[in-house]
Protein backbone atom coordinates (compact mmCIF):
# COMPACT_ATOMS: atom_id res chain seq x y z
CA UNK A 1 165.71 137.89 100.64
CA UNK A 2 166.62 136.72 104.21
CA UNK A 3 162.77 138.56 105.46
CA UNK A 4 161.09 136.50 102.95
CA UNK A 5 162.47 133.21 103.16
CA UNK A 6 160.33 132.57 106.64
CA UNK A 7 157.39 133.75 104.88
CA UNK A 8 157.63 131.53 101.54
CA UNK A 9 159.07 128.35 104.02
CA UNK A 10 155.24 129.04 105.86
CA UNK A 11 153.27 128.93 102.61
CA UNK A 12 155.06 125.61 101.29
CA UNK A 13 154.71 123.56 104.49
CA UNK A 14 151.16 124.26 104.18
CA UNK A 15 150.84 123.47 100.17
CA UNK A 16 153.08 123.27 97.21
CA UNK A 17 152.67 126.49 95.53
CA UNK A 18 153.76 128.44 92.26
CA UNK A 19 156.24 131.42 92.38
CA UNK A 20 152.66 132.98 91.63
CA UNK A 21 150.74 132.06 94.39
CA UNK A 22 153.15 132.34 96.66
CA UNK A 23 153.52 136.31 96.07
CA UNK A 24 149.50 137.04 95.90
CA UNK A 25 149.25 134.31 98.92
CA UNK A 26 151.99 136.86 101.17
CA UNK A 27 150.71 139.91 99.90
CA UNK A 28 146.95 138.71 100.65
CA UNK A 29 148.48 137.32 104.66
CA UNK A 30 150.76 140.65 104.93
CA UNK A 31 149.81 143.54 102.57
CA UNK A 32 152.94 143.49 101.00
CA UNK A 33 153.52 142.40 97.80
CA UNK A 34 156.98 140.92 97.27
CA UNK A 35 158.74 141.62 93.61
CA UNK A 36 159.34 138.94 90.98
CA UNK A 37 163.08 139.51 90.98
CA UNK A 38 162.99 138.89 94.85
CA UNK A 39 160.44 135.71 94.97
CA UNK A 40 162.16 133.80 92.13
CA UNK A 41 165.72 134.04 92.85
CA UNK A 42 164.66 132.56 96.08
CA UNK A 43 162.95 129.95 94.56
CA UNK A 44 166.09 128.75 92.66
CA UNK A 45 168.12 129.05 95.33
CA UNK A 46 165.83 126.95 97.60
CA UNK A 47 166.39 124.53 94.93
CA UNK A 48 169.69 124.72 93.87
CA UNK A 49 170.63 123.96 98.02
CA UNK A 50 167.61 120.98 97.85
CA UNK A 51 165.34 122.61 99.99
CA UNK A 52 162.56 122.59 97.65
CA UNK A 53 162.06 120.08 94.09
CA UNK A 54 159.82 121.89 91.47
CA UNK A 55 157.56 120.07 89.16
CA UNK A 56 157.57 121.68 85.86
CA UNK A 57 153.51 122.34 85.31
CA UNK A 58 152.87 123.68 81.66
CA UNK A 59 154.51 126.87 81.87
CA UNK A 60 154.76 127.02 85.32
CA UNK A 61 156.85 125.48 88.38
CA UNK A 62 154.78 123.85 91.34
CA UNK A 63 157.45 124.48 94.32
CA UNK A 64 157.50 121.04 96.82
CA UNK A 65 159.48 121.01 100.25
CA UNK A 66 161.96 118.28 100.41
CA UNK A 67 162.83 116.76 103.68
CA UNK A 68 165.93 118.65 104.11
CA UNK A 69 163.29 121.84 103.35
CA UNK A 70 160.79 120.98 105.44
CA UNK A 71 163.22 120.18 108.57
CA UNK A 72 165.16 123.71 107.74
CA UNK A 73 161.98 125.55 107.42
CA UNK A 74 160.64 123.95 110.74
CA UNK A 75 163.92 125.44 112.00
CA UNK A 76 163.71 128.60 110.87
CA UNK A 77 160.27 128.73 111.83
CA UNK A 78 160.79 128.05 115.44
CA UNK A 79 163.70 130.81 114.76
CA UNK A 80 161.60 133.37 114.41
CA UNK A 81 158.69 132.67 117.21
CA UNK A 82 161.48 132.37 119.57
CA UNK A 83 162.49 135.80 118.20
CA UNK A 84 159.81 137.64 118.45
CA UNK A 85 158.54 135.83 121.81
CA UNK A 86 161.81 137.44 123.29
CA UNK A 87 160.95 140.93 121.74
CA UNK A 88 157.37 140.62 123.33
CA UNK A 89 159.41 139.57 126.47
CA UNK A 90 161.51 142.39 126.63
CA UNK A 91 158.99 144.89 125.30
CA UNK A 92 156.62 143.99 128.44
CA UNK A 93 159.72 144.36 130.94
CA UNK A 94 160.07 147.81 129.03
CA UNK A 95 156.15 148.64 129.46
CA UNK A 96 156.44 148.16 133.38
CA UNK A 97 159.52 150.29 133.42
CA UNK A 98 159.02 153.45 131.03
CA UNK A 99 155.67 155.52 131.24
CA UNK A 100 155.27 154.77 127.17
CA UNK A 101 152.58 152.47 127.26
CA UNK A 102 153.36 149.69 124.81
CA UNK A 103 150.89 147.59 124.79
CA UNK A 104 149.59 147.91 121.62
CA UNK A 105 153.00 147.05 119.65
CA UNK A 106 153.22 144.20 121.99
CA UNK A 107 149.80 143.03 121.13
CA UNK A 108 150.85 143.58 116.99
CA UNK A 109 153.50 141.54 117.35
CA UNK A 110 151.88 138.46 119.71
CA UNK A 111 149.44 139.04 116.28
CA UNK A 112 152.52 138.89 113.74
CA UNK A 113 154.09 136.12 115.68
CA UNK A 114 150.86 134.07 115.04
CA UNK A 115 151.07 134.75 111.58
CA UNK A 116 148.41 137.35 111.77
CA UNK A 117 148.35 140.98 110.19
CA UNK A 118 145.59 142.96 111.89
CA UNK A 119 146.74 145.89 109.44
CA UNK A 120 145.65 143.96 106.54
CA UNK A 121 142.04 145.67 105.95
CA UNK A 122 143.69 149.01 105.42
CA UNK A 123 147.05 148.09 103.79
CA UNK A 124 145.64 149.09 100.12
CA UNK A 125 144.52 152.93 101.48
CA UNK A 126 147.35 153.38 103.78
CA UNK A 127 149.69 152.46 100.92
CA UNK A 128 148.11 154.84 98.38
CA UNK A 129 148.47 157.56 100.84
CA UNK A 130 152.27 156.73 100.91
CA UNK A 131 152.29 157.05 97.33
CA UNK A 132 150.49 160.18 97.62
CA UNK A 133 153.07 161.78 100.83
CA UNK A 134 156.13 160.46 98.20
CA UNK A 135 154.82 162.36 95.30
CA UNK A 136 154.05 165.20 97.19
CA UNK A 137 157.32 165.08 98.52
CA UNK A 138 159.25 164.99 94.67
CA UNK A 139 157.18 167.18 93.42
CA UNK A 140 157.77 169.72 96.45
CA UNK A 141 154.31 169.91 97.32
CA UNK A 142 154.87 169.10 101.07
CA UNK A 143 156.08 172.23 102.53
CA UNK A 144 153.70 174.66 100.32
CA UNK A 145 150.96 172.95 100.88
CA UNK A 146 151.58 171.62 104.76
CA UNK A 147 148.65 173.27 106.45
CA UNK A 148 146.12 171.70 103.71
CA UNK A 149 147.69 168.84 104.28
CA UNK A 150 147.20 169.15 108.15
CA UNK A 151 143.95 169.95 107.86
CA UNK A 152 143.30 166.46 105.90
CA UNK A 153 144.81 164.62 108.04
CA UNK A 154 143.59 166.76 111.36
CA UNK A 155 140.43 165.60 110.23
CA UNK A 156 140.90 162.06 109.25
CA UNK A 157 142.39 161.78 112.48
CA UNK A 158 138.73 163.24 114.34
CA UNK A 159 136.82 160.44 112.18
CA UNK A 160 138.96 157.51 113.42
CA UNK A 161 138.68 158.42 116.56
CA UNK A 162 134.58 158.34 116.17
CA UNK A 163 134.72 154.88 115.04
């Protein structure tokens, strides 16, 4: 629960939100979709340690920072920029040294660390081709049928390179 916490603590010092929205609001800002039994266990124990108050709405909780929440989340927050500004920090002092040339996973994660996910666009495809690699995979498909499979991807790989 400890990656989601920063990403639920963003969404609620924006807006109160439902256990609801705040899954279809972090899979909409991330492409991935977190579970129910991850997202509401949270949400109760956010509230059980009085970092958030819920307002019972019909059938559904509205989820409210409290002031302890919104001065831990501002925390925690600040946490994780400061991580990931000394990951960019370090990952530049690695670019100058190594002959890699990382500046494209520095640039994804000055994006992340801005609350952007460039990747978002293609999340749904790129997932469903996971699914499909996985299958393949159980239902020993991979190795029998690896040079099809090149070939796919040999040629996906020629039309993203055209664009």
């Amino acid at each position: 629960m400890k990656h989601l916490t920063p990403l639920v603590y963003r969404l609620l010092l924006e807006e109160p939100q439902t256990g609801y929205s705040l899954a279809k609001e972090i899979e909409q800002r991330t492409g991935w979709k977190p579970s129910w039994g991850s997202i509401y266990p949270l949400l109760e124990t956010l509230e059980k340690e009085k970092l958030v108050s819920a307002k019972e709405q019909g059938r559904t909780k509205q989820y409210t920072l409290t002031a302890k929440g919104k001065k831990t989340a501002q925390q925690t927050l600040a946490h994780t920029t400061a991580l990931l500004t000394e990951i960019i920090e370090r990952m530049k002092i690695l670019d100058t040294l190594l002959e890699d040339d990382l500046t494209v996973p520095i640039a994804f994660l000055s994006e992340l660390k801005g609350g952007n996910n460039p990747f978002i666009p293609i999340t749904k495809e790129s997932e469903r081709m996971k699914r499909e690699f996985h299958r393949l995979f159980k239902e020993e498909k991979l190795g029998p049928h690896a040079k099809e499979i090149n070939a796919i991807l040999r040629q996906a790989n020629k039309e993203l390179k055209a664009i």
